[in-house]
Protein backbone atom coordinates (compact mmCIF):
# COMPACT_ATOMS: atom_id res chain seq x y z
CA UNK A 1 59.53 4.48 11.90
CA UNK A 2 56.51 3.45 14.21
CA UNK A 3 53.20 4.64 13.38
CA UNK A 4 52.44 7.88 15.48
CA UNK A 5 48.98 7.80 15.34
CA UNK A 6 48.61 4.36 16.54
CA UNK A 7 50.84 4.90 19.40
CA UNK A 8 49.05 7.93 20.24
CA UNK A 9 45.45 5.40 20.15
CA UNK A 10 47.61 2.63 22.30
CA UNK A 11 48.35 5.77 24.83
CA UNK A 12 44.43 6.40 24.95
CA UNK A 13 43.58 2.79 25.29
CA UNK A 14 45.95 2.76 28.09
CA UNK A 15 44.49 5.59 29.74
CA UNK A 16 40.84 4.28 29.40
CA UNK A 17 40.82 1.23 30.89
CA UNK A 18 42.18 3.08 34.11
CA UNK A 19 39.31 6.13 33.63
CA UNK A 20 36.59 3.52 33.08
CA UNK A 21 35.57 2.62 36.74
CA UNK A 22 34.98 6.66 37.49
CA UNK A 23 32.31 6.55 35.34
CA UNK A 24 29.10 5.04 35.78
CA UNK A 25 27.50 5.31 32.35
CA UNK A 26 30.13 2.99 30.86
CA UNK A 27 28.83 3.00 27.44
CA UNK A 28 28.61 6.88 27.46
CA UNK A 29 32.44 7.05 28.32
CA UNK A 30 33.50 3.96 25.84
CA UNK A 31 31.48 6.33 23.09
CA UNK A 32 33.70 9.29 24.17
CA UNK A 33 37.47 7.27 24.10
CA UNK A 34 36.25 6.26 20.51
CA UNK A 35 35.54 9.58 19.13
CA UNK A 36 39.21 10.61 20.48
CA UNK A 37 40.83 8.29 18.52
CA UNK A 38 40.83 10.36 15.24
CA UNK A 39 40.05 14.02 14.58
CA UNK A 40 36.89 15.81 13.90
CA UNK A 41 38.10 16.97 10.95
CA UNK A 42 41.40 15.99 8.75
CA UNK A 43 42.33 18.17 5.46
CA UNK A 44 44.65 17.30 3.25
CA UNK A 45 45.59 17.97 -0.48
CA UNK A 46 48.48 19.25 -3.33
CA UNK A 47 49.23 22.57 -3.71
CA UNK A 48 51.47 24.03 -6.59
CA UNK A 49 53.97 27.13 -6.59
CA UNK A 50 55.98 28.42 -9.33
CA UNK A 51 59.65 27.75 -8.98
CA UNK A 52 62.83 30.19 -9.18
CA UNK A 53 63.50 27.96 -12.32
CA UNK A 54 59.99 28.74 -13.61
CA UNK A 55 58.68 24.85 -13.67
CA UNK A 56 55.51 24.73 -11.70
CA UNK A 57 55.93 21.40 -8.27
CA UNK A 58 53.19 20.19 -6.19
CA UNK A 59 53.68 19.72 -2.52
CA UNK A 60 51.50 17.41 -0.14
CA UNK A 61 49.68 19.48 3.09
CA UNK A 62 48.04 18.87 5.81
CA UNK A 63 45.31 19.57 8.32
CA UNK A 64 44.47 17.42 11.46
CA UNK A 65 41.95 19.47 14.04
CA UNK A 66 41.48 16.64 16.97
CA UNK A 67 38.99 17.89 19.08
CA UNK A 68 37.44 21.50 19.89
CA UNK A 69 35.25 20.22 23.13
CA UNK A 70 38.03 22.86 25.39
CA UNK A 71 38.14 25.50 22.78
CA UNK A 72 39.34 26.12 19.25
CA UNK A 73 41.39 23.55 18.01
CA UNK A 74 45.52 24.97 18.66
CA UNK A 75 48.34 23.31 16.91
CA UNK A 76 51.63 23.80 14.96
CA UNK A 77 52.98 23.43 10.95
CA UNK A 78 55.84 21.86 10.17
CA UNK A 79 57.75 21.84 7.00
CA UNK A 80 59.67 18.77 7.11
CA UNK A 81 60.24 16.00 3.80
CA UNK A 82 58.75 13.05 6.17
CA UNK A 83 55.06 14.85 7.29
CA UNK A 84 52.44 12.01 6.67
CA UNK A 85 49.10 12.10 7.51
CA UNK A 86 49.02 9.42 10.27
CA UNK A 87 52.47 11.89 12.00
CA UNK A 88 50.08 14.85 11.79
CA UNK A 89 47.01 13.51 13.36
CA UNK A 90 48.76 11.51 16.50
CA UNK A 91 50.82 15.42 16.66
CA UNK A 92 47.02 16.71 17.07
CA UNK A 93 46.15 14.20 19.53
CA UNK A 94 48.66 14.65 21.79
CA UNK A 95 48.22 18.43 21.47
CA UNK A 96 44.57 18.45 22.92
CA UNK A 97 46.14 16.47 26.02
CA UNK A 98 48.91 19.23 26.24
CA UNK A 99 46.43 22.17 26.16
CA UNK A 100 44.31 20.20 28.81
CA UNK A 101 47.40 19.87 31.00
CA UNK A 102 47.92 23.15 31.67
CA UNK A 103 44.21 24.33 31.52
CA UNK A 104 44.34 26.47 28.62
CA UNK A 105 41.08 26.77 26.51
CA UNK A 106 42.18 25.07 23.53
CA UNK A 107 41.80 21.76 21.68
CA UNK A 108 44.52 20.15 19.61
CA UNK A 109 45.63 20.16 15.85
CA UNK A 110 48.40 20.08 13.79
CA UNK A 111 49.59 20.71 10.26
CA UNK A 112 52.44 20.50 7.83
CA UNK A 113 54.17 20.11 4.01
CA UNK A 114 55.85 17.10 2.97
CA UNK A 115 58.73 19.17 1.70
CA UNK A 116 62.35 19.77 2.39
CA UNK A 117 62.33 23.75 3.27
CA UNK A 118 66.51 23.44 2.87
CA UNK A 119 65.81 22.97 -0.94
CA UNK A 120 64.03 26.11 -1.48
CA UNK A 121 65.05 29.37 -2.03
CA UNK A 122 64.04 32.33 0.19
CA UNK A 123 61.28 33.15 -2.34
CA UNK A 124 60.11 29.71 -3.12
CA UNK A 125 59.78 29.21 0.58
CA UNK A 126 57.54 32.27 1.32
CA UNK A 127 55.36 31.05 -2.23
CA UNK A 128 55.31 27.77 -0.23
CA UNK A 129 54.28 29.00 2.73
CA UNK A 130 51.54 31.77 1.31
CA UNK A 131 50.15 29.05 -0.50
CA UNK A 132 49.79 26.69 2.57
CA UNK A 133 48.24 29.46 3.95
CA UNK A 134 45.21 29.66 1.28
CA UNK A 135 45.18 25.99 1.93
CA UNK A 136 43.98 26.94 5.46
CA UNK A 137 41.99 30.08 4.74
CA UNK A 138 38.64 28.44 5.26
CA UNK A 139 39.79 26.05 7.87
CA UNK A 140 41.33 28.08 10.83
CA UNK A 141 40.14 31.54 12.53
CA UNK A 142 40.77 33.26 15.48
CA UNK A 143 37.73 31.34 17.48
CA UNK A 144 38.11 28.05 14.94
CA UNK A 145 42.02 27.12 14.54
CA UNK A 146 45.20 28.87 15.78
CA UNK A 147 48.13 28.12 13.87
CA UNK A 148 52.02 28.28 14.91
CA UNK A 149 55.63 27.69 14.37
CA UNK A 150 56.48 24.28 14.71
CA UNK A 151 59.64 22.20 12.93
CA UNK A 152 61.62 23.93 10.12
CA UNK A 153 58.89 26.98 10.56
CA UNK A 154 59.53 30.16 12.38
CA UNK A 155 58.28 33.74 12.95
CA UNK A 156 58.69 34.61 9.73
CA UNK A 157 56.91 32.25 8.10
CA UNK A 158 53.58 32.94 10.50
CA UNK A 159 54.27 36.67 9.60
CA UNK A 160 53.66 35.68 5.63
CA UNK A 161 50.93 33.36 6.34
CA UNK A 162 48.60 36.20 8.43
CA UNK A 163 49.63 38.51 5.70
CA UNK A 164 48.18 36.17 2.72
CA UNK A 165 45.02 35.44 5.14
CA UNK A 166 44.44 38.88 5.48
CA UNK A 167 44.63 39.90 1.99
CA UNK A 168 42.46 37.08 0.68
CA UNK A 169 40.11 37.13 2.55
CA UNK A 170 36.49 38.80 2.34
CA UNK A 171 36.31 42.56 3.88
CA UNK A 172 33.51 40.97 6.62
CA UNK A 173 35.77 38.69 7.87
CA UNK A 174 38.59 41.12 8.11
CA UNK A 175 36.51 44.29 10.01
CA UNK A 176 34.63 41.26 12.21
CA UNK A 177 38.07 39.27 13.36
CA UNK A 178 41.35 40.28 14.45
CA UNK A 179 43.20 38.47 11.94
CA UNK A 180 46.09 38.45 13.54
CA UNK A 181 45.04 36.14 16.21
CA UNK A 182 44.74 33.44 13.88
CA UNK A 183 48.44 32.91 14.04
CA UNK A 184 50.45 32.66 16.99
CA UNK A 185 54.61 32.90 17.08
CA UNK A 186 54.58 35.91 15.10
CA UNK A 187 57.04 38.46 14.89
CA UNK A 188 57.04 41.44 18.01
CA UNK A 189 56.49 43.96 15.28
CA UNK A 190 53.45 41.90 14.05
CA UNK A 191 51.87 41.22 17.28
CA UNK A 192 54.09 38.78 18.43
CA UNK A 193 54.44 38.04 22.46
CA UNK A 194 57.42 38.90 24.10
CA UNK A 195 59.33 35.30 25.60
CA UNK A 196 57.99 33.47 23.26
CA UNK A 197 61.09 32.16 21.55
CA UNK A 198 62.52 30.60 24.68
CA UNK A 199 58.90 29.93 26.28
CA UNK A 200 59.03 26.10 25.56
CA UNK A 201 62.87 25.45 26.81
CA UNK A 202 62.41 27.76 29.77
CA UNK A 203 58.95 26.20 30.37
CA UNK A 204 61.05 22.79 30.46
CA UNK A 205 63.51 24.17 33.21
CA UNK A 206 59.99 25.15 35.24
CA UNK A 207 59.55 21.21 35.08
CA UNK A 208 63.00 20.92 36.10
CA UNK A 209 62.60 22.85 39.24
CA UNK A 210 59.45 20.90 40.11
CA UNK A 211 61.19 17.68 39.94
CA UNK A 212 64.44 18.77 41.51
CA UNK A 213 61.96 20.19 44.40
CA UNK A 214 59.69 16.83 44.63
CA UNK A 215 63.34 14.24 44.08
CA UNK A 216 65.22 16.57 46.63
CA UNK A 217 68.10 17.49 44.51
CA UNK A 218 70.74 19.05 47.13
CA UNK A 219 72.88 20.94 44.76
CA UNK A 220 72.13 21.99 41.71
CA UNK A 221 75.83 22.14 40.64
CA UNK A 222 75.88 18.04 41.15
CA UNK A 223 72.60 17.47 39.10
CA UNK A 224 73.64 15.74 35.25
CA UNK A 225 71.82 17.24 32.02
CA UNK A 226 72.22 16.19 28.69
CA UNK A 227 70.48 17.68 25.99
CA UNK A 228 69.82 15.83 22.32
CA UNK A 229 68.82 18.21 19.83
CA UNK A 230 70.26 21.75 19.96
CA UNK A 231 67.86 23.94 18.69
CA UNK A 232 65.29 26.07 19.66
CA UNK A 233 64.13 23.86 22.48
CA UNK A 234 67.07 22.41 23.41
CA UNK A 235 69.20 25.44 23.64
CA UNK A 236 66.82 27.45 25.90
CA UNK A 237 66.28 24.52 28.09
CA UNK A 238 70.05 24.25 28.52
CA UNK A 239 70.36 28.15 29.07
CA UNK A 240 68.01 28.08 31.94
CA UNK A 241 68.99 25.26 33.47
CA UNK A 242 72.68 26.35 33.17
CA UNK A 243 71.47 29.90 34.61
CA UNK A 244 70.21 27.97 37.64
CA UNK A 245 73.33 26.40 38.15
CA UNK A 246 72.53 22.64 36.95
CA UNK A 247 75.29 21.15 35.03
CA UNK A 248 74.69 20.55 31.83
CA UNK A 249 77.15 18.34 30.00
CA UNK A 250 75.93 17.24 27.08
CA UNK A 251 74.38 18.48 23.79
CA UNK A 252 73.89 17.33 20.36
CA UNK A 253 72.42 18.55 16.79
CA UNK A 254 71.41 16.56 13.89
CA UNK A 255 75.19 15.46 13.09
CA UNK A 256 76.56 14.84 16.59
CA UNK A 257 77.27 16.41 20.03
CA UNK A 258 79.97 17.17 22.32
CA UNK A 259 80.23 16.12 26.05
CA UNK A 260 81.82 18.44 28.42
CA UNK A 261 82.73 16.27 32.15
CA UNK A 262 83.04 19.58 33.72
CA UNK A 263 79.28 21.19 32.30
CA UNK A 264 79.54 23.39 29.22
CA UNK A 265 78.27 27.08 28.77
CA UNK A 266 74.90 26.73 26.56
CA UNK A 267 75.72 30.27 25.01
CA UNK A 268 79.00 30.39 23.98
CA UNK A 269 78.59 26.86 22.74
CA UNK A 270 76.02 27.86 20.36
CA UNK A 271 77.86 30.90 19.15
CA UNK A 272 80.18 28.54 18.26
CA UNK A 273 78.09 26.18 16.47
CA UNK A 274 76.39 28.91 14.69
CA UNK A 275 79.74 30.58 13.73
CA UNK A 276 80.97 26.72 12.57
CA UNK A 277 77.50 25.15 11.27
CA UNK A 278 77.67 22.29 13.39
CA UNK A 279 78.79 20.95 16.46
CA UNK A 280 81.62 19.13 14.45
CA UNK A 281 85.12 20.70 13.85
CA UNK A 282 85.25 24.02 15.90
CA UNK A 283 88.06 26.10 14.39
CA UNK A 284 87.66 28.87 16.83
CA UNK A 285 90.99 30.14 18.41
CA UNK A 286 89.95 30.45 22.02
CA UNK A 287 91.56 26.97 23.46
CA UNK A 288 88.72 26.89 26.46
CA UNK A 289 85.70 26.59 23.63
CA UNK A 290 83.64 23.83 25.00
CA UNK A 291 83.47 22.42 21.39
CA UNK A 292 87.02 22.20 21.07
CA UNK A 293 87.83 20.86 24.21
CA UNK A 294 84.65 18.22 24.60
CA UNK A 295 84.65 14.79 23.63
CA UNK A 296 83.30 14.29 20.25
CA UNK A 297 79.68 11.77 21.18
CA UNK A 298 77.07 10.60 18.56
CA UNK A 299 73.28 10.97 19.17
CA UNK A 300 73.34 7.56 20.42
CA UNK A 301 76.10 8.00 22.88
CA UNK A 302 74.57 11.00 24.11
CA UNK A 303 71.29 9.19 24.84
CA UNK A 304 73.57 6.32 26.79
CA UNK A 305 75.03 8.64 28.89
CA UNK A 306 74.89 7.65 32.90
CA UNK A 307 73.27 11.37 34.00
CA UNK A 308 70.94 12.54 35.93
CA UNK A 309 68.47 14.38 33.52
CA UNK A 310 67.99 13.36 30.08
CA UNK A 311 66.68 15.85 28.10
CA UNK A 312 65.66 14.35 24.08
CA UNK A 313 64.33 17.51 22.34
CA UNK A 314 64.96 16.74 18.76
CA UNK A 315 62.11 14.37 16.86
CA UNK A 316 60.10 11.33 17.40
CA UNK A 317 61.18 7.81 18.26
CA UNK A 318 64.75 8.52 19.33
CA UNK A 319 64.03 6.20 22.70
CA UNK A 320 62.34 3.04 20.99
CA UNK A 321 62.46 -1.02 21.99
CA UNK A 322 65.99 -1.06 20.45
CA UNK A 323 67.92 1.03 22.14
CA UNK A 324 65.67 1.77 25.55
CA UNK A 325 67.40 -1.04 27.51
CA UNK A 326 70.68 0.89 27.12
CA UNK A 327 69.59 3.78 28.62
CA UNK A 328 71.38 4.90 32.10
CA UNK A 329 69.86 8.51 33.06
CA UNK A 330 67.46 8.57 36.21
CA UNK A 331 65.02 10.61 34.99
CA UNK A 332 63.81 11.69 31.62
CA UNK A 333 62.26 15.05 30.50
CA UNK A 334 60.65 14.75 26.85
CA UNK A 335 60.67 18.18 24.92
CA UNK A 336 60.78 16.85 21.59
CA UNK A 337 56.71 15.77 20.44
CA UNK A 338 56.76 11.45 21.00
CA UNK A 339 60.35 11.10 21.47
CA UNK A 340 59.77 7.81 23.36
CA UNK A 341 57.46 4.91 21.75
CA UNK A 342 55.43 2.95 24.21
CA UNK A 343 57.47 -0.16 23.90
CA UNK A 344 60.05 1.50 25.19
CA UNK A 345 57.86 3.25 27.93
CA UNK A 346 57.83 0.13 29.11
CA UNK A 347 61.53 -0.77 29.28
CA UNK A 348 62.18 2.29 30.79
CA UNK A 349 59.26 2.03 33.57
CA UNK A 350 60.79 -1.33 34.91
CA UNK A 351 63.79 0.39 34.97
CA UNK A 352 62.71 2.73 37.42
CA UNK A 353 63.56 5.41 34.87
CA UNK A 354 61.18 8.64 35.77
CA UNK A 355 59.79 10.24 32.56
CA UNK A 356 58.21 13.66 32.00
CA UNK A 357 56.00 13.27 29.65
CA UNK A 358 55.88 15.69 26.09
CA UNK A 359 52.98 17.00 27.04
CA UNK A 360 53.77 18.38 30.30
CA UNK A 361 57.08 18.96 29.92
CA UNK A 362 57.42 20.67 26.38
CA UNK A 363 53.96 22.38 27.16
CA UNK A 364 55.62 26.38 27.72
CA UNK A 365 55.58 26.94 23.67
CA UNK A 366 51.59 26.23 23.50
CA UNK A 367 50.67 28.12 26.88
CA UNK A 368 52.60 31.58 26.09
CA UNK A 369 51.09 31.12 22.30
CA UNK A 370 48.05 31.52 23.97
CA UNK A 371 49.35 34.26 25.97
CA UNK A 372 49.83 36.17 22.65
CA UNK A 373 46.53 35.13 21.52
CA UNK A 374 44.82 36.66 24.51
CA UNK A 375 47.18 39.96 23.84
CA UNK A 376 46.01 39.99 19.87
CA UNK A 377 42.21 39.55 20.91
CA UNK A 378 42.97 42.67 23.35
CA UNK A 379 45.12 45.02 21.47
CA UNK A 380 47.26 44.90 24.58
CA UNK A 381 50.49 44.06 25.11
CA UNK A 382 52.99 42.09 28.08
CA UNK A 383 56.38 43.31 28.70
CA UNK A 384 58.46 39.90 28.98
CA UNK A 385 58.59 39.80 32.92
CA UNK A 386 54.54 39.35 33.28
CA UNK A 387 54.37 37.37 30.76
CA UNK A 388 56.92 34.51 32.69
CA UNK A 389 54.96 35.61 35.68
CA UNK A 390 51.96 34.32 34.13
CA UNK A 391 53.62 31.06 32.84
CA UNK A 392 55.19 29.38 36.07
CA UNK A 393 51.99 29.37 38.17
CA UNK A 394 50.09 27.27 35.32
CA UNK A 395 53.40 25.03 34.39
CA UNK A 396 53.62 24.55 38.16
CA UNK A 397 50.17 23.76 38.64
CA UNK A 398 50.10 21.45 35.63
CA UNK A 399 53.23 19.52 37.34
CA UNK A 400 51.66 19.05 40.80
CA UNK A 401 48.56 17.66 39.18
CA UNK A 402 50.63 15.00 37.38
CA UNK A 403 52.33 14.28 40.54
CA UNK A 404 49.13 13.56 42.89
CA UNK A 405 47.47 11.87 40.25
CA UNK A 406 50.98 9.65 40.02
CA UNK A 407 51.20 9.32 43.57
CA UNK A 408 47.24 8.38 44.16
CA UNK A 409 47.44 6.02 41.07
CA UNK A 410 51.16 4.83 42.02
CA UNK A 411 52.08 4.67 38.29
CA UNK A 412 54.51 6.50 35.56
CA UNK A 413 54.97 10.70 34.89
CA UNK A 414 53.18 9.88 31.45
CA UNK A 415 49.96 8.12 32.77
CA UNK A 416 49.43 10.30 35.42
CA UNK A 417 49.44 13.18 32.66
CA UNK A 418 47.10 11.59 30.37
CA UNK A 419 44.72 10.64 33.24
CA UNK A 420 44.03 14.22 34.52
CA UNK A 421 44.21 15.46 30.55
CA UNK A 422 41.83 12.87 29.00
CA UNK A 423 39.81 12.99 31.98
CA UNK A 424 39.22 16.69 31.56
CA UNK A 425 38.26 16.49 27.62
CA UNK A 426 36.05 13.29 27.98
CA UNK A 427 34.40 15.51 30.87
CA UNK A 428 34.20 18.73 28.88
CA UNK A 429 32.46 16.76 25.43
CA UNK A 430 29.92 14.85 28.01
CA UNK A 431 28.99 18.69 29.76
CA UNK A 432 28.26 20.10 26.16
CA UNK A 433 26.24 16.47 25.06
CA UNK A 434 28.59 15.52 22.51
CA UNK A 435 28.47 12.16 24.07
């Protein structure tokens, strides 16, 4: 696997030498692109739990807060066995361009546990995760650094997490901050926001739209989509964009996907694969099951396919230098974090191949987590409807951004992104004389 963080610094680098003539105090900007190339602060260290089998085991976690200049830093925890330090701090990186995108006051960090969360009991995982939480009990706040759900972590685990902060620590702190706003993807009955859950898919299909609206797509019923990686992400993306009437006719989990010539129906496909484990081997009895009847594809084959929309929302570096060349789809919507490297950027660039970029596309999860943070700080809460009101005007306005900028600069979705985003932070750190 490529090293994140240095593709993450190559992206920057990239970026800078087109910035650089916009600023006349050269020096003052060069100072600025340095500082962004690692995080303010980085935290890292063992922590032990007790085990159902009574044997005390020490598990590596992690820290990376990139840069505060737009507001407290605002990043995810995953639990996943391949976290490393250099994956967490390019994940940080990129998330201060993402909450500059859409214009959110945040900066961007990121955290995690080398550990296999599939391993662990129920009870060893909540140890696990109140533990990880007294690992950040002096390192995040509601004003300092937000927390949330990010791979193998979920609503539940947040909901332990604000509980261990709150009990631990001092009665100041508690009657002076509303706790709860230190965490974001929380339950609804813990001050969770409503449409959160399907906030970064849907905020994906808001993308969509944009595109379909600036490419001219005629009929929506004619437009391609395949999806890799069937989760969270991937299944609201393909729900929406089915609801809208694209055709989506591909998806895949971690074992394989099916491909449906006719478009598949996102919901009863999941049923299915929830009711089955997998997207393997359907043994339902209803002969029109789109699992049944699809053709059996790898993850490969999926990414190969000759569509309209690919869609990769699964992990990092599933579009590299090896396999870029082979891709056929016209245009390319990231919602998995660094799913392409920048070799294969490249490749797909001189093949005309339009790409989305991460953090525009998959940036719906971070903007309604701020949403809830807003609601926590007031005590007051959004019914569902306002709060997708309040997320298409700023994932629209983040997309035609990206767009002029491409147009003006005539170069790719991704550099157009990272010029308006690093652009705004450099700006932002030279206002408050950091530089």
């Amino acid at each position: 696997m490529s090293d994140q963080h240095q593709n993450a610094i190559q992206q920057l680098n990239k970026v800078a030498k087109i910035l650089e003539d916009s600023y006349s105090d050269k020096n003052r900007f060069k100072k600025a692109v340095e500082i962004l190339k690692q995080p303010q602060n980085f935290f890292t260290g063992e922590i032990t739990i007790a085990m159902d089998n009574g044997k005390k085991k020490k598990f590596t976690a992690f820290r990376s807060q990139h840069n505060d200049a737009r507001g407290p830093f605002k990043g995810g925890i995953r639990f996943h066995e391949d976290v490393t330090a250099e994956e967490v701090k390019a994940l940080s990186t990129w998330m201060t361009w993402k909450c500059a995108v859409t214009g959110i006051p945040y900066g961007g960090a990121k955290g995690g546990i080398a550990v296999n969360p599939r391993e662990l009991s129920p009870s060893e995982l909540e140890r696990l995760s109140r533990a990880y939480a007294n690992f950040l009990a002096d390192k995040v706040g509601p004003w300092v650094d937000i927390p949330a759900p990010d791979v193998n972590t979920n609503g539940q685990i947040m909901a332990w997490m604000v509980d261990e902060l709150q009990k631990n620590v001092s009665f100041d702190r508690r009657v002076s901050q509303n706790l709860l706003a230190t965490f974001t993807g929380k339950p609804l009955l813990l001050g969770g926001s409503e449409g959160r859950d399907e906030a970064t898919g849907l905020g994906g299909v808001l993308i969509l739209e944009k595109l379909a609206e600036k490419l001219n797509f005629k009929r929506k019923k004619d437009i391609t989509i395949a999806v890799q990686g069937f989760g969270n992400v991937g299944y609201w993306f393909a729900y929406h964009a089915d609801g809208l009437g694209y055709k989506v006719v591909a998806v895949s989990d971690s074992r394989g996907g099916i491909y449906v010539t006719d478009g598949l129906d996102p919901a009863s496909t999941l049923a299915c694969k929830m009711e089955h484990k997998n997207l393997q081997h359907c043994m339902c009895s209803h002969d029109a099951c789109d699992i049944k009847v699809g053709q059996q594809i790898s993850n490969q084959e999926l990414l190969e396919l000759d569509v309209d929309v690919l869609v990769p929302a699964a992990l990092e570096n599933v579009i590299n230098k090896e396999n870029a060349h082979l891709i056929k789809a016209k245009n390319i919507i990231e919602m998995a974090n660094g799913p392409i490297t920048p070799e294969a950027d490249e490749i797909l660039a001189q093949k005309n191949i339009l790409v989305i970029p991460d953090v525009l596309a998959n940036a719906g999860g971070v903007t309604v987590s701020y949403f809830e943070w807003v609601q926590n700080l007031q005590g007051y809460y959004w019914p569902k409807a306002e709060v997708i009101s309040k997320l298409k005007p700023l994932m629209d306005n983040a997309f035609e951004a990206m767009w002029t900028m491409k147009e003006k600069h005539q170069t790719t979705g991704r550099m157009a992104t990272y010029l308006n985003a690093v652009k705004s932070v450099i700006d932002t750190m030279m206002i408050r004389g950091r530089v």
